[in-house]
Protein backbone atom coordinates (compact mmCIF):
# COMPACT_ATOMS: atom_id res chain seq x y z
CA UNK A 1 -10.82 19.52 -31.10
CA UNK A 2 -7.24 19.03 -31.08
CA UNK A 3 -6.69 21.72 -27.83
CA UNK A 4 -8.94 19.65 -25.92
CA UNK A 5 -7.26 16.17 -26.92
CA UNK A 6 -4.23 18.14 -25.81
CA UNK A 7 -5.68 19.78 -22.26
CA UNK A 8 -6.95 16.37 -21.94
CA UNK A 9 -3.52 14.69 -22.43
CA UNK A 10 -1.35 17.63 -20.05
CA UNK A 11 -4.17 16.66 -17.55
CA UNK A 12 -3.60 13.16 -17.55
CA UNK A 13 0.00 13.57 -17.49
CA UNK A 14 -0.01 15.74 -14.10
CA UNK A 15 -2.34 13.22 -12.77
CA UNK A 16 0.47 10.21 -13.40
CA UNK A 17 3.71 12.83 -12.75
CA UNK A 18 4.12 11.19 -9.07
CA UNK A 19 3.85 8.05 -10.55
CA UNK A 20 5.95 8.66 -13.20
CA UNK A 21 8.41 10.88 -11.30
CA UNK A 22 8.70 7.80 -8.56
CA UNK A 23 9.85 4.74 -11.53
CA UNK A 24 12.22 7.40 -12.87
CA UNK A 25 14.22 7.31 -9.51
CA UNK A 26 13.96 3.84 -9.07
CA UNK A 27 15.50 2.83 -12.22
CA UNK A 28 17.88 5.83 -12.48
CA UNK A 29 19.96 5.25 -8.82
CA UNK A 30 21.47 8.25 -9.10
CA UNK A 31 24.83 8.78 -7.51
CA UNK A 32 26.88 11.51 -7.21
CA UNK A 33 30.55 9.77 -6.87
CA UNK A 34 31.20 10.35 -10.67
CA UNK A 35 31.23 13.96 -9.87
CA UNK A 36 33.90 13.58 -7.00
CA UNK A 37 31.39 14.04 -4.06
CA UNK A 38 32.25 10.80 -2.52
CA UNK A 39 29.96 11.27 0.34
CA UNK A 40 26.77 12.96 -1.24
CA UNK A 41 23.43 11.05 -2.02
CA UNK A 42 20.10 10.84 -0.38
CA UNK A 43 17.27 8.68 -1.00
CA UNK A 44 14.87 10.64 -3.33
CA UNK A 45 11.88 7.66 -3.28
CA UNK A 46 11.67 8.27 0.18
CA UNK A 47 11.05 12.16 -0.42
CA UNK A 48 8.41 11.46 -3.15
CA UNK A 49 6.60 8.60 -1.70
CA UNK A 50 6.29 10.34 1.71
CA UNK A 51 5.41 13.59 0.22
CA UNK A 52 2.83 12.75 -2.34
CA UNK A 53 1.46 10.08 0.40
CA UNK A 54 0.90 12.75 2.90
CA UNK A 55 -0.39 15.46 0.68
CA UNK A 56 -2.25 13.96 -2.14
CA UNK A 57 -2.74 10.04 -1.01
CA UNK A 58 -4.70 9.54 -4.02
CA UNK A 59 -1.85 10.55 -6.72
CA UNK A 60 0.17 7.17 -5.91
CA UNK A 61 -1.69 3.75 -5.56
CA UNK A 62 0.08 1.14 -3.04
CA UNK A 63 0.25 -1.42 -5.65
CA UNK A 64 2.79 1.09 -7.90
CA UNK A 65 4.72 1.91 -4.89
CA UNK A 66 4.77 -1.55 -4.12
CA UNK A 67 6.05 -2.70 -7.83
CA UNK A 68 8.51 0.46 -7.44
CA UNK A 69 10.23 -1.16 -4.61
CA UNK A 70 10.40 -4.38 -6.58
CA UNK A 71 12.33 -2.32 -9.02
CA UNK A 72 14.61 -0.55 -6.64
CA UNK A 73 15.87 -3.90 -5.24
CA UNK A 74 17.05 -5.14 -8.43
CA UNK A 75 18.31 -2.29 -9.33
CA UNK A 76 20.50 -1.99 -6.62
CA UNK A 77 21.43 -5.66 -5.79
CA UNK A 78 18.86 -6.36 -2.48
CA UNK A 79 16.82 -8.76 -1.72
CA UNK A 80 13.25 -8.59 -3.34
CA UNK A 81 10.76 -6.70 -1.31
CA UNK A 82 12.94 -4.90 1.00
CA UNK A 83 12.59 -1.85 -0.36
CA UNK A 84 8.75 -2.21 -0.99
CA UNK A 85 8.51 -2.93 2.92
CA UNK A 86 9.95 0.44 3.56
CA UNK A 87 8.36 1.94 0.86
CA UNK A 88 5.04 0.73 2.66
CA UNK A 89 6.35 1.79 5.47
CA UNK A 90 6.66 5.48 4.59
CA UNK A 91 3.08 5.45 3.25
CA UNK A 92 2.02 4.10 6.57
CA UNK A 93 3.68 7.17 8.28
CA UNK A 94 2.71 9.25 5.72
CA UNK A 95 -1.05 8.30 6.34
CA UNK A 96 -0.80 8.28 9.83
CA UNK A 97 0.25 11.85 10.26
CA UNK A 98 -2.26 12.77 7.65
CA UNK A 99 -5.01 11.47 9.89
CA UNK A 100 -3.61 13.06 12.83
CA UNK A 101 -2.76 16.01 12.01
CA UNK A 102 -5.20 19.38 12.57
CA UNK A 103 -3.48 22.06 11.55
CA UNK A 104 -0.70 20.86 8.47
CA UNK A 105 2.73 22.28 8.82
CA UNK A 106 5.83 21.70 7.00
CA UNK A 107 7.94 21.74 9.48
CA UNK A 108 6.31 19.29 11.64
CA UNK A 109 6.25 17.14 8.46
CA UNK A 110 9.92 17.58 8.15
CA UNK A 111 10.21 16.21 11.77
CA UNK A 112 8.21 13.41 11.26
CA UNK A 113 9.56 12.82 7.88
CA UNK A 114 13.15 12.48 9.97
CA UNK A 115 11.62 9.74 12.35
CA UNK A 116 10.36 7.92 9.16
CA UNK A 117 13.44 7.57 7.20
CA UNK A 118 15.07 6.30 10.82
CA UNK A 119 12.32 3.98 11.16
CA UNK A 120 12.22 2.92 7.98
CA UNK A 121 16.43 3.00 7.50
CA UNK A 122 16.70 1.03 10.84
CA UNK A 123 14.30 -1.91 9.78
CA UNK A 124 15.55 -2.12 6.38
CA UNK A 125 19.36 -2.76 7.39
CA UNK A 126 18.58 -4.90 10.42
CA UNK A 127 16.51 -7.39 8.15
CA UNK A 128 19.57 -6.96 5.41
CA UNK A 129 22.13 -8.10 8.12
CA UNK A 130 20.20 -10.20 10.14
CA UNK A 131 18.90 -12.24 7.65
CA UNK A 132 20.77 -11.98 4.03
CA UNK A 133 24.69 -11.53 6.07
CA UNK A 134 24.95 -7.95 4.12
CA UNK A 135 27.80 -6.07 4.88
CA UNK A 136 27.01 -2.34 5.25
CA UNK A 137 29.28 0.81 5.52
CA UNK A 138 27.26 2.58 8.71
CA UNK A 139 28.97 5.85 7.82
CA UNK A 140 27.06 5.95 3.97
CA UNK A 141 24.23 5.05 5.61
CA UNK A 142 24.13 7.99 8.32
CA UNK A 143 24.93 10.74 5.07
CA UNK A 144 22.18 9.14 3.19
CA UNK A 145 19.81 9.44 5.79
CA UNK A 146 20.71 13.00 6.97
CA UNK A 147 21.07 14.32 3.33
CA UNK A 148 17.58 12.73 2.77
CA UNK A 149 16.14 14.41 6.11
CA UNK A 150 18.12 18.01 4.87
CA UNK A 151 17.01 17.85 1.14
CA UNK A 152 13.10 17.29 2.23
CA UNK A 153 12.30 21.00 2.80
CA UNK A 154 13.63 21.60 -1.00
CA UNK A 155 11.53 19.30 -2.43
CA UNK A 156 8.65 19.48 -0.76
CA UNK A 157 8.60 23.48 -1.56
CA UNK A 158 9.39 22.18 -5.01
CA UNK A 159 6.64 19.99 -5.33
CA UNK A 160 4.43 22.62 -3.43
CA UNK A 161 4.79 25.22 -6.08
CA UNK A 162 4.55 22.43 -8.95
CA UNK A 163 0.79 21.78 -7.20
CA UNK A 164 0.32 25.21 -7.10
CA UNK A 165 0.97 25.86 -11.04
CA UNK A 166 -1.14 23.18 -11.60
CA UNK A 167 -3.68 23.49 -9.93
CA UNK A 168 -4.25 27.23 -11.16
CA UNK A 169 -3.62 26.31 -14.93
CA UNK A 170 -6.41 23.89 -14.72
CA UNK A 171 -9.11 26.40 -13.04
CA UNK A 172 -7.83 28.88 -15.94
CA UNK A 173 -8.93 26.48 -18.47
């Protein structure tokens, strides 16, 4: 009885592990200026939420992603629902490409995933500036986005062989 509360509960848990996975990054902004690499960080809800979106919509709802970006902004000091725009945003792509897509590749998802996060980065900051006088440093945002774009591939193998563990621990049970 007590293995099968217990498969029950590790199968529930890799069922909410996007989920759970996405408020951890909102609420930790991680930064990588304590260590002395001034110029290193990359935007790791934009990873998730575009990879789980694209590969297994079902795993986050809109609503979470939504409440995530809520979250994000005051963590980080912007105006509420900016970041749950882009957030949507990415899902948007993410479902798009999904739809069109015959043949999956993840290299053409690394493309597209580099058009998103300009997209996505542009329309974000111009709504900041435009509208709420933000002052941005254009250089942080160019490392950000190219870090993001670079560090894709590694998580999306990443999250690729977590799916794969998975997915054959549950058809061994």
């Amino acid at each position: 009885m007590s293995n099968l509360g217990k498969k029950k509960f590790l199968k529930k848990l890799n069922d909410f592990f996007p989920i759970i996975l996405l408020y951890i990054a909102v609420l930790n902004e991680f930064d990588f200026n304590y260590l002395n690499f001034p110029y290193f960080s990359f935007n790791f809800p934009f990873i998730l939420i575009f990879y789980w979106s694209l590969k297994k919509p079902e795993s986050l709802g809109y609503g979470l992603i939504f409440f995530a970006g809520l979250i994000n902004d005051v963590v980080i000091g912007f105006p509420l629902g900016i970041s749950s725009f882009g957030y949507l945003f990415i899902c948007g792509f993410a479902a798009y490409l999904r739809n069109i897509t015959l043949r999956p590749s993840i290299f053409k998802d690394w493309l597209f995933f580099l058009l998103t996060v300009l997209v996505v980065t542009s329309l974000n900051y111009s709504i900041i500036v435009l509208f709420f006088s933000f002052k941005i440093g254009y250089l942080d945002i160019i490392i950000n986005i190219i870090f993001t774009f670079f560090l894709y591939i590694f998580f999306a193998n990443a999250f690729e062989v977590y799916e794969k563990l998975t997915t054959r621990s549950a058809t061994n049970d």
